[in-house]
N, C-alpha and C. Protein backbone atom coordinates (compact mmCIF):
# COMPACT_ATOMS: atom_id res chain seq x y z
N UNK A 1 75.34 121.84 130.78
CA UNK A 1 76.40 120.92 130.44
C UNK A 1 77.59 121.22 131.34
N UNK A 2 77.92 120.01 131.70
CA UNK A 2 79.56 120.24 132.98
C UNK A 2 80.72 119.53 132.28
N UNK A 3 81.67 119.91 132.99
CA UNK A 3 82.87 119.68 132.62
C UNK A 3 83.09 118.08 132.40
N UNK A 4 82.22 117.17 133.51
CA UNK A 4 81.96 116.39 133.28
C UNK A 4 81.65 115.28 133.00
N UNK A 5 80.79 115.99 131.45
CA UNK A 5 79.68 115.58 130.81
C UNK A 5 80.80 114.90 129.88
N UNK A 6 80.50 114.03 129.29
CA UNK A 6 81.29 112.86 128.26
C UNK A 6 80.74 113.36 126.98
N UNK A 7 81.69 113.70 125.88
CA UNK A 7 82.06 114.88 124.63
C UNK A 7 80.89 113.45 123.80
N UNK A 8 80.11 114.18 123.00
CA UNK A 8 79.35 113.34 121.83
C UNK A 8 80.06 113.73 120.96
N UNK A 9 80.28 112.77 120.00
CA UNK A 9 80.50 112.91 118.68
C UNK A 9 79.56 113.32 117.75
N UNK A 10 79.63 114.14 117.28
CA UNK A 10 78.39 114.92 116.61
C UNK A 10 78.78 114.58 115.32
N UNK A 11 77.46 114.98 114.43
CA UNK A 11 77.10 114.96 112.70
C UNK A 11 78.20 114.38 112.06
N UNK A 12 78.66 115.61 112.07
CA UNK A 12 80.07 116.33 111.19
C UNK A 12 81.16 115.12 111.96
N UNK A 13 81.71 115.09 113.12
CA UNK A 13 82.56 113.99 113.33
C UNK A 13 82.83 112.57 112.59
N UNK A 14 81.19 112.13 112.81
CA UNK A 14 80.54 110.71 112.54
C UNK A 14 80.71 110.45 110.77
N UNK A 15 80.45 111.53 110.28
CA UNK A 15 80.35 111.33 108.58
C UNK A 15 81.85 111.59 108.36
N UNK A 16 82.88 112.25 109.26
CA UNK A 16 84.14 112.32 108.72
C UNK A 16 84.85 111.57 108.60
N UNK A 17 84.69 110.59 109.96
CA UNK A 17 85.12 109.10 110.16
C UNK A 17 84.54 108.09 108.97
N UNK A 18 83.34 108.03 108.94
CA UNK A 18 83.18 107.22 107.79
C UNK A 18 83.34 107.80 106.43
N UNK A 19 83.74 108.68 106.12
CA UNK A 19 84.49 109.02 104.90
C UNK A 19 85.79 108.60 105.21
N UNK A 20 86.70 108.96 105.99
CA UNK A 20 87.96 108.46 106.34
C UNK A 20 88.16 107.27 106.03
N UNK A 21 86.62 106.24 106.39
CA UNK A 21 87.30 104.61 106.44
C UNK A 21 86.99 104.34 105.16
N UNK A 22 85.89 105.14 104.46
CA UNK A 22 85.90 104.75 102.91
C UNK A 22 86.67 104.97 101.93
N UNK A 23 87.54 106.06 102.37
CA UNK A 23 88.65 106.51 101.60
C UNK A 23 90.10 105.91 101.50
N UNK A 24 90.19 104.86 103.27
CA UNK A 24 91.20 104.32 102.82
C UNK A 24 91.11 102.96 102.46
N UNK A 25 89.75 102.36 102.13
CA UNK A 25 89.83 100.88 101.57
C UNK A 25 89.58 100.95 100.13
N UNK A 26 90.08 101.92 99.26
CA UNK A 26 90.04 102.25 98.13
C UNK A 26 91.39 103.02 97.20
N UNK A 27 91.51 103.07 95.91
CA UNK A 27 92.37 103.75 95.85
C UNK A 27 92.35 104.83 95.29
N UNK A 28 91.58 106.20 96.51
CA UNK A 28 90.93 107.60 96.17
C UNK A 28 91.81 108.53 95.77
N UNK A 29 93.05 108.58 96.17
CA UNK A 29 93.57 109.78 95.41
C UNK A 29 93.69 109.95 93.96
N UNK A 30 94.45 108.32 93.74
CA UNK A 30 94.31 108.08 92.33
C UNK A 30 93.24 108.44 91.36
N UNK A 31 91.99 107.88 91.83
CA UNK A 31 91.37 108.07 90.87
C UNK A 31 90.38 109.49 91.05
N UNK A 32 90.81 110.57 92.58
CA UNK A 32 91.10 111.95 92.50
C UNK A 32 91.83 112.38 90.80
N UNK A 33 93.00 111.99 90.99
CA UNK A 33 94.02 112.39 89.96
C UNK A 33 93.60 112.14 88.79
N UNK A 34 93.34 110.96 88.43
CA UNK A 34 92.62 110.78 86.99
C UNK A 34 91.28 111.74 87.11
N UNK A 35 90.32 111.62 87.91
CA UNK A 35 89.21 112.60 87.05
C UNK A 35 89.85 114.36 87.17
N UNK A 36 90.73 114.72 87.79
CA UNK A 36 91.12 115.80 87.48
C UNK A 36 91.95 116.29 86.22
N UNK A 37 92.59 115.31 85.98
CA UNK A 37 93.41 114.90 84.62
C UNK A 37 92.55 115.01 83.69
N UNK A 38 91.60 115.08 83.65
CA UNK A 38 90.45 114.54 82.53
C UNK A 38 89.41 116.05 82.24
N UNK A 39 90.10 116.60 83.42
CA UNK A 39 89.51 117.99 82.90
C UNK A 39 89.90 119.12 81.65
N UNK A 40 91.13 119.37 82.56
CA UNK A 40 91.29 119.58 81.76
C UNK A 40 91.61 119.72 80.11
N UNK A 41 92.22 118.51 79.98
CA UNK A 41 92.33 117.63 78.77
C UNK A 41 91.01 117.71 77.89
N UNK A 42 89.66 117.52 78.30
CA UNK A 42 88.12 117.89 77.60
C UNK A 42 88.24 119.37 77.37
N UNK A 43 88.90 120.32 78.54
CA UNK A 43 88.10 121.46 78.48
C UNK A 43 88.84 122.36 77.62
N UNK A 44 90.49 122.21 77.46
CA UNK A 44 90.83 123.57 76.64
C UNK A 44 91.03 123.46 75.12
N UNK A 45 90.76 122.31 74.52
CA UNK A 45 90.26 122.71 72.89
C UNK A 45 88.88 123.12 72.56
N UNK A 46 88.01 123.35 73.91
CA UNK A 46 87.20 124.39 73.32
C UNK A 46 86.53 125.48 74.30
N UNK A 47 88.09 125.68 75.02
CA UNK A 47 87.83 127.21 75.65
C UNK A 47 88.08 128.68 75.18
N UNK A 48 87.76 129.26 75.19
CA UNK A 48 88.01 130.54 74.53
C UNK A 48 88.17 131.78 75.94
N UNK A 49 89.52 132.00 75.82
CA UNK A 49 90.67 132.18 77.10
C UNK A 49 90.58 133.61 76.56
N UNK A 50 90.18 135.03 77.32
CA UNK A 50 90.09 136.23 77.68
C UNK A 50 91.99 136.72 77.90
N UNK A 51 92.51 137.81 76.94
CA UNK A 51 93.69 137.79 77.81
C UNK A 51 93.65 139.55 76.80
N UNK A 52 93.10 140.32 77.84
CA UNK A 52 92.90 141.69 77.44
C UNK A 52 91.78 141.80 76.82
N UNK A 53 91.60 142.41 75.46
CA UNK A 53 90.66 142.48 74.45
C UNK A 53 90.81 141.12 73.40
N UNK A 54 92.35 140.66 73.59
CA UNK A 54 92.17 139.40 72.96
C UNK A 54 91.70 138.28 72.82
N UNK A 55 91.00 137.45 72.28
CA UNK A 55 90.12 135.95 72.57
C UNK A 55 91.07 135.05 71.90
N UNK A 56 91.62 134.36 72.52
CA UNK A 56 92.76 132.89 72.30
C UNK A 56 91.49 131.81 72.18
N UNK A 57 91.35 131.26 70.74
CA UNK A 57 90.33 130.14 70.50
C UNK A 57 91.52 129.01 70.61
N UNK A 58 91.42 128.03 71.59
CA UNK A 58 92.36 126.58 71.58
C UNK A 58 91.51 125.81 70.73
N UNK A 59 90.62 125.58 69.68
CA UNK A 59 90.34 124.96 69.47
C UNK A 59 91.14 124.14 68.31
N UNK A 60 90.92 122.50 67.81
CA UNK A 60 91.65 122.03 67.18
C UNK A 60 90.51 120.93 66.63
N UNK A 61 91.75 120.73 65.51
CA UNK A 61 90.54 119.84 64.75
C UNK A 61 90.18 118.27 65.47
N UNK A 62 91.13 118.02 66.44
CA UNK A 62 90.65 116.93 66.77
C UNK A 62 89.84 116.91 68.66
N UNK A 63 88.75 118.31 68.46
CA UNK A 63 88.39 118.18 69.70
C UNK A 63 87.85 117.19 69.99
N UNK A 64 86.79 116.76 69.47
CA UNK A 64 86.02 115.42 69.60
C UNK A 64 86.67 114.55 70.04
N UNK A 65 87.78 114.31 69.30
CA UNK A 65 88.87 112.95 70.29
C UNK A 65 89.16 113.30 72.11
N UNK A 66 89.38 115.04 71.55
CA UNK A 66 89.92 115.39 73.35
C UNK A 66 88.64 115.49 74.18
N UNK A 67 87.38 115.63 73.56
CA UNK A 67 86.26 115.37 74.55
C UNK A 67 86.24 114.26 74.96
N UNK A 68 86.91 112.94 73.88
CA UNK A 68 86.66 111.45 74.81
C UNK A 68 87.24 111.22 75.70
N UNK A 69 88.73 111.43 74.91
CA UNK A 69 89.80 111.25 76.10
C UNK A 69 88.96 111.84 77.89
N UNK A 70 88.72 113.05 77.61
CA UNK A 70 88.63 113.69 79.06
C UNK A 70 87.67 112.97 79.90
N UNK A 71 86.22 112.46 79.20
CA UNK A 71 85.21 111.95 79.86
C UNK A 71 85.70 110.30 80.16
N UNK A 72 86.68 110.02 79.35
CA UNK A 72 86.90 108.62 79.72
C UNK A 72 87.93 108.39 81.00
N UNK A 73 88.67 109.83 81.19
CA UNK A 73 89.72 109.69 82.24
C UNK A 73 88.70 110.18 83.95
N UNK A 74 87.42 110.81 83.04
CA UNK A 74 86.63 110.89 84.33
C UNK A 74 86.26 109.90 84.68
N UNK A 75 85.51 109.14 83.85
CA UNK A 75 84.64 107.80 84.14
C UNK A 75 85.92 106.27 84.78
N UNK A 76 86.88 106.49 84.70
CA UNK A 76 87.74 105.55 85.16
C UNK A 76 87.86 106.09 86.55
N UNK A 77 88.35 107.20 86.76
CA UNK A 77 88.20 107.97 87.91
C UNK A 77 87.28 107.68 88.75
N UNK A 78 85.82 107.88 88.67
CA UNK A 78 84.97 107.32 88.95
C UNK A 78 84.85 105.78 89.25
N UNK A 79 85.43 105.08 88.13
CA UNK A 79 85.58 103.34 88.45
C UNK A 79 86.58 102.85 89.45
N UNK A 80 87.43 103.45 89.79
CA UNK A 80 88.78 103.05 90.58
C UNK A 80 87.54 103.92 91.96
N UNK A 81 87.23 105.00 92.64
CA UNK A 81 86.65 104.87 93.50
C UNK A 81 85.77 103.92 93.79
N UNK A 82 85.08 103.18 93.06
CA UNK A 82 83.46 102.53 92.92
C UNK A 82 83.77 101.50 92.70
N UNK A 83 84.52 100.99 91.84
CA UNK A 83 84.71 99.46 91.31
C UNK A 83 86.32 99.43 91.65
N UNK A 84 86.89 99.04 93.50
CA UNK A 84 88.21 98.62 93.56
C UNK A 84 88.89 97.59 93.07
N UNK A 85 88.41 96.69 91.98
CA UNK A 85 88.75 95.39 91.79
C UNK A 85 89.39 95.53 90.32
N UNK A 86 88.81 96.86 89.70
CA UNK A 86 89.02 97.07 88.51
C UNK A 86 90.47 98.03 88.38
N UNK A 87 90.90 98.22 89.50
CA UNK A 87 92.31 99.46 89.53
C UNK A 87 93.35 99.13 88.81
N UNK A 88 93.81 97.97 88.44
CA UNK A 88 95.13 97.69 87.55
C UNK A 88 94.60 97.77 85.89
N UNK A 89 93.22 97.42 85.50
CA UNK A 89 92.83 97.83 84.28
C UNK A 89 92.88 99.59 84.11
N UNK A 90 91.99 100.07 85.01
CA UNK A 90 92.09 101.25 84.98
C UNK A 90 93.15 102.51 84.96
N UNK A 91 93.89 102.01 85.71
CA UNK A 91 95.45 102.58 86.37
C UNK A 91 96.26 102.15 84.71
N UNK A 92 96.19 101.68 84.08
CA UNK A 92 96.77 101.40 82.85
C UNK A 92 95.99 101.63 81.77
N UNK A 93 94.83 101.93 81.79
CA UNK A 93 93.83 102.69 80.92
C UNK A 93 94.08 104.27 80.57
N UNK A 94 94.25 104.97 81.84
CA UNK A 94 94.33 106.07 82.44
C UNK A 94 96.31 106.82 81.84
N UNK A 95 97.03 105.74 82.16
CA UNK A 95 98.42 106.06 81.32
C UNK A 95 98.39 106.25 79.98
N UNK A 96 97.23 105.15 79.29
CA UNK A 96 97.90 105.05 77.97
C UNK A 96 96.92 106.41 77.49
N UNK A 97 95.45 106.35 78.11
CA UNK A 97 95.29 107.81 77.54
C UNK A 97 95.73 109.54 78.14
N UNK A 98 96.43 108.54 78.81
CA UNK A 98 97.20 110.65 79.11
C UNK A 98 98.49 110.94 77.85
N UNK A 99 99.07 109.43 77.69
CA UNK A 99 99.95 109.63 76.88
C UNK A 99 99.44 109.71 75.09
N UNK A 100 98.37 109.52 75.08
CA UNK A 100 97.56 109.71 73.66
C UNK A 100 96.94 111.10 73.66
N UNK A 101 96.72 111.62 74.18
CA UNK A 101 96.36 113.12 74.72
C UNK A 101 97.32 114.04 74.32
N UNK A 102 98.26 113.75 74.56
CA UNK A 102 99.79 114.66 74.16
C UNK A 102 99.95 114.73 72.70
N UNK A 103 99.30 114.15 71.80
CA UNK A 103 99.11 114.86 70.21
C UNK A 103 97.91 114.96 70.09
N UNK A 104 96.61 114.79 70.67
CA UNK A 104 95.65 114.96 70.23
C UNK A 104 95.00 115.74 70.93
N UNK A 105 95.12 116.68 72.00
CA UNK A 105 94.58 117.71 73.03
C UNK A 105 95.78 118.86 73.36
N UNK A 106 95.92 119.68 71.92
CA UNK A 106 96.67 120.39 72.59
C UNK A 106 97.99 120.17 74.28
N UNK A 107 99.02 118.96 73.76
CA UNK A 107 99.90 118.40 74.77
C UNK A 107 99.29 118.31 76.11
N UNK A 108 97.69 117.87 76.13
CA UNK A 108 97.49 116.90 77.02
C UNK A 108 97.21 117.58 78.05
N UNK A 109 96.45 118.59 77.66
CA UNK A 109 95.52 119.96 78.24
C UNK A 109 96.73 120.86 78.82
N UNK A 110 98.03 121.13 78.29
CA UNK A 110 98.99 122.21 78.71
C UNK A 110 99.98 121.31 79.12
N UNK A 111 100.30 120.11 79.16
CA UNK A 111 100.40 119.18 80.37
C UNK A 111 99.97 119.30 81.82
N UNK A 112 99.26 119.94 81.97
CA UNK A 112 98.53 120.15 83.47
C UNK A 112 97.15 118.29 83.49
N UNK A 113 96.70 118.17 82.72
CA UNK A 113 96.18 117.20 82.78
C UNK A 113 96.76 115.70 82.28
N UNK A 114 97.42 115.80 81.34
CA UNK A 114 98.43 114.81 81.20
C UNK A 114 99.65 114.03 82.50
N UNK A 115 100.06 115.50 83.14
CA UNK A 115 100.61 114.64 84.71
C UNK A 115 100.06 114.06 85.24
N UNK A 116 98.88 115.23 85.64
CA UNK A 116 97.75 114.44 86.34
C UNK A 116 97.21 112.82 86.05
N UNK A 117 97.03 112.97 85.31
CA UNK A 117 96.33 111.23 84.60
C UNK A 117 97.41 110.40 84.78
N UNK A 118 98.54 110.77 84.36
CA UNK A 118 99.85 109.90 84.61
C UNK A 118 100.13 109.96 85.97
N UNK A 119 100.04 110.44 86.56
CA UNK A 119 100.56 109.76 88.40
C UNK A 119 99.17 109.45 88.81
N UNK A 120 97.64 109.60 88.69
CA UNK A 120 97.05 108.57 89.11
C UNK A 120 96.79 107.40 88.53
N UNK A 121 96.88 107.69 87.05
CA UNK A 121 97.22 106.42 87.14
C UNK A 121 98.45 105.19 87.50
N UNK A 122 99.50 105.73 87.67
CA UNK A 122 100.31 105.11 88.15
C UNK A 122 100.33 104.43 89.95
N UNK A 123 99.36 105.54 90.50
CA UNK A 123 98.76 105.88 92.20
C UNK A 123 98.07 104.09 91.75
N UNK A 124 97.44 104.14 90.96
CA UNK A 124 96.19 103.03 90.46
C UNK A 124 96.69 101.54 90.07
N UNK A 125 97.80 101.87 89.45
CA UNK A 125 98.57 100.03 89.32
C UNK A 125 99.09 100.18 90.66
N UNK A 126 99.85 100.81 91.26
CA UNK A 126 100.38 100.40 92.55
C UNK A 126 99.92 100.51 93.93
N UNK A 127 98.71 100.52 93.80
CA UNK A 127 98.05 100.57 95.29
C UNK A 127 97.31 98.85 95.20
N UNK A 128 97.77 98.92 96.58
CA UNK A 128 97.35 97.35 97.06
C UNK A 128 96.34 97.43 98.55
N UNK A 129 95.27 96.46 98.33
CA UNK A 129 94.10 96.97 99.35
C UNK A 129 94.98 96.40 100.85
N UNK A 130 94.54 97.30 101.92
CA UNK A 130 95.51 96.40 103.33
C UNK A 130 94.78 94.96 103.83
N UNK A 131 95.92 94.68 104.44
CA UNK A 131 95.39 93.86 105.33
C UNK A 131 95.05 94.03 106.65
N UNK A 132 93.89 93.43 107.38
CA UNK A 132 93.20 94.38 108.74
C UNK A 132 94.99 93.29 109.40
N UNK A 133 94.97 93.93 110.65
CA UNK A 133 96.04 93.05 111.39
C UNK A 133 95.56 91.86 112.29
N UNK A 134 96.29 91.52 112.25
CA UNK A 134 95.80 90.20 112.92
C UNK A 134 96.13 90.13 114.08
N UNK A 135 95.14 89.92 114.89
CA UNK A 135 95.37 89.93 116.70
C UNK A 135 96.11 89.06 117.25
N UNK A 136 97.17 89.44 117.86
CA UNK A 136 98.37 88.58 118.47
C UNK A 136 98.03 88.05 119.53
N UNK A 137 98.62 86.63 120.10
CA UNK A 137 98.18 86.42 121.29
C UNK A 137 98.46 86.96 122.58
N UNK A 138 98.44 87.07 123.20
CA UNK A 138 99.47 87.62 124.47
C UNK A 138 99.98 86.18 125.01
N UNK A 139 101.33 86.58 125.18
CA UNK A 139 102.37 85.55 126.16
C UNK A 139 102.54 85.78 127.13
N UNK A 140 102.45 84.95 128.55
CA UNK A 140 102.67 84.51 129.10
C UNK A 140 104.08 84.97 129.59
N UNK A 141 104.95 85.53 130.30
CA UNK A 141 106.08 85.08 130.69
C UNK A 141 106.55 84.48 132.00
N UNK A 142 107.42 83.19 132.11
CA UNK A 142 107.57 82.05 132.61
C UNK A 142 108.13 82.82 133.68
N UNK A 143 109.08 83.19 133.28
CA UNK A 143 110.35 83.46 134.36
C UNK A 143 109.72 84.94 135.56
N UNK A 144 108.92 85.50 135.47
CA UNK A 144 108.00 86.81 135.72
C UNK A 144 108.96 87.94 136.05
N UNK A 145 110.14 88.07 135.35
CA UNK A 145 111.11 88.85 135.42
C UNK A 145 110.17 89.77 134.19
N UNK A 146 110.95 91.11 134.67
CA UNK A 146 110.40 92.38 133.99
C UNK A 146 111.04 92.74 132.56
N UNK A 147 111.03 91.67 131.97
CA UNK A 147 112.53 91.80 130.74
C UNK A 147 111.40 92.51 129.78
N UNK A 148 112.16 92.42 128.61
CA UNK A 148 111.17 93.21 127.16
C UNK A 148 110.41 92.21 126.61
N UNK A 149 109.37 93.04 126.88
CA UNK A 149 108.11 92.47 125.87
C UNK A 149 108.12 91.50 124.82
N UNK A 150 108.30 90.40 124.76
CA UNK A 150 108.51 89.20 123.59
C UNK A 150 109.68 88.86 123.46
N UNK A 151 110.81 89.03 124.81
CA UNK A 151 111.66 88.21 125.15
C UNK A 151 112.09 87.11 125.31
N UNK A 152 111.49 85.99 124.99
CA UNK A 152 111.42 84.59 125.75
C UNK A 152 112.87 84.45 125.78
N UNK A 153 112.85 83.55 126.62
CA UNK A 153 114.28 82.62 126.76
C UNK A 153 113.77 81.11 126.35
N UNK A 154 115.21 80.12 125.66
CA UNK A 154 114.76 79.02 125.66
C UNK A 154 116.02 78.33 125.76
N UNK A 155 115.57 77.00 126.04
CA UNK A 155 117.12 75.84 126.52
C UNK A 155 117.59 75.59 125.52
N UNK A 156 119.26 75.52 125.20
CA UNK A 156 119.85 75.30 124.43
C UNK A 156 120.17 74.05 124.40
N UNK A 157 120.70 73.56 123.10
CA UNK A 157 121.03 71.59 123.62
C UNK A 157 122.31 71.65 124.67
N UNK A 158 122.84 72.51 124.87
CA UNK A 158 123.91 72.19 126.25
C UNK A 158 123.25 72.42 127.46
N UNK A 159 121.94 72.74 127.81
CA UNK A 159 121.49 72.82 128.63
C UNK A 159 121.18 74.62 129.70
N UNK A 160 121.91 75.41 128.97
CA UNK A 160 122.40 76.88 129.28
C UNK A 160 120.83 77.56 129.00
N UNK A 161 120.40 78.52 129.59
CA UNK A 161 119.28 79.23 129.15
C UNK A 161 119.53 80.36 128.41
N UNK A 162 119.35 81.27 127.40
CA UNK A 162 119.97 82.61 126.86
C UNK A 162 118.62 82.74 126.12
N UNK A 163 118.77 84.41 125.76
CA UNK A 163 117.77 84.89 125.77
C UNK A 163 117.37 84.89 124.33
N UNK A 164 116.26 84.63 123.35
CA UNK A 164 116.21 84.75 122.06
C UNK A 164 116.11 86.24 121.50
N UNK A 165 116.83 85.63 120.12
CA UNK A 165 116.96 87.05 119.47
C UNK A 165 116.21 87.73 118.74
N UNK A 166 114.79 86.67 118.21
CA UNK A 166 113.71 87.47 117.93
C UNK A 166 114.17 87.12 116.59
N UNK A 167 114.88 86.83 115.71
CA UNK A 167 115.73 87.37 114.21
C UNK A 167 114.97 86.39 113.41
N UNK A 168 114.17 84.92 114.09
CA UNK A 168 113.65 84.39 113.27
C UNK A 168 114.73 83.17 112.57
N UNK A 169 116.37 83.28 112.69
CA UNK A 169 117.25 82.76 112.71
C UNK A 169 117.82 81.92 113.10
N UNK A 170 117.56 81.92 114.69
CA UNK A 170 118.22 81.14 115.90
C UNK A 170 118.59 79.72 115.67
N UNK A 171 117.28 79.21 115.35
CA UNK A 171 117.74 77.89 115.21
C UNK A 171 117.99 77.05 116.20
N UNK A 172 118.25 77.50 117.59
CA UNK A 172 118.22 76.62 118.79
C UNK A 172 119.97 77.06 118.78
N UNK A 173 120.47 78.04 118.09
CA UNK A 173 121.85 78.40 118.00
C UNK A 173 122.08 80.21 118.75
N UNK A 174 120.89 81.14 118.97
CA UNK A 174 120.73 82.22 119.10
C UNK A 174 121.58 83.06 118.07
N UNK A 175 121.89 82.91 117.13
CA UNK A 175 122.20 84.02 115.89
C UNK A 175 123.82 83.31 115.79
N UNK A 176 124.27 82.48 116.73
CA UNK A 176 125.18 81.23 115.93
C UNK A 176 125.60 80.33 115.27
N UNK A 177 126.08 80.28 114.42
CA UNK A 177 126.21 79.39 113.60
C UNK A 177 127.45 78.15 113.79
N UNK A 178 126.50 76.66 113.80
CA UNK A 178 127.66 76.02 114.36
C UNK A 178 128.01 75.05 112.89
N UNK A 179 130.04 74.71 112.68
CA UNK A 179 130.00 74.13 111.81
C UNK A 179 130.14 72.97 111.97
N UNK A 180 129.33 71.78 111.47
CA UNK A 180 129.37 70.48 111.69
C UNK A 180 128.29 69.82 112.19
């Protein structure tokens, strides 16, 4: 192999890129955040936490509720990656049970999972899919002077040439306003 030789994109490159492009036509962190939210929230009313010779039982009488809560903040998690169409149900699914969690899971697994669920889901109502851009034409310039890039000039009704301002404004006035 020489200096060269033209670099392949190997394995590992190729699958990173297409994770990259799958990750951003979706809204992945979010629903990152919700299934992490959802962990904990399931897991500490029935962990039994080591702290010396002591055993701290979190358990509570309403684990069963905090097992749903948790698997349901996974499975939305899961839906906002998989099903993008469903993110404003979900993203508001995902709030109201982080905030139902906070009396019924030990405050919503420490609040360590309760934030969590609450900013993806919030990540989840406010993400909007992009738009690809749209290919501009290239112009032409008349005059073949070296001016800036999307400069045009155009005739004014007095007949004077001046340069436009781009502002979308002009009006055939260049950012003047005439009264009468």
């Amino acid at each position: 192999m020489s200096a060269e030789t033209p670099a392949v994109p190997g394995q590992f490159a190729r699958r990173r890129a297409q994770f990259r492009a799958w990750r951003g036509a979706r809204p992945f962190w979010a629903g990152l955040l919700v299934m992490l939210g959802g962990l904990p929230i399931a897991y500490f009313p029935y962990a039994h936490l080591q702290v010396g010779h002591l055993t701290l039982a979190m358990a509570t009488t309403a684990g069963a509720g905090s097992l749903i809560i948790g698997v349901l903040l996974v499975v939305l998690g899961f839906s906002l990656w998989y099903q993008k169409h469903v993110r404003t149900f979900a993203g508001v699914a995902a709030i109201l049970l982080a905030l139902v969690s906070i009396p019924v899971s030990n405050l919503g697994g420490f609040l360590i999972g309760f934030l969590l669920a609450m900013v993806g889901g919030a990540l989840a109502v406010s993400w909007a899919p992009g738009v690809p851009p749209q290919p501009q034409p290239v112009e032409d310039v008349a005059d073949g002077g070296g001016g800036a890039p999307g400069a045009a000039s155009y005739e004014s009704p007095d007949g004077a040439s001046e340069p436009n301002d781009l502002s979308g404004t002009s009006h055939g006035a260049n950012g003047r306003h005439s009264a009468g």
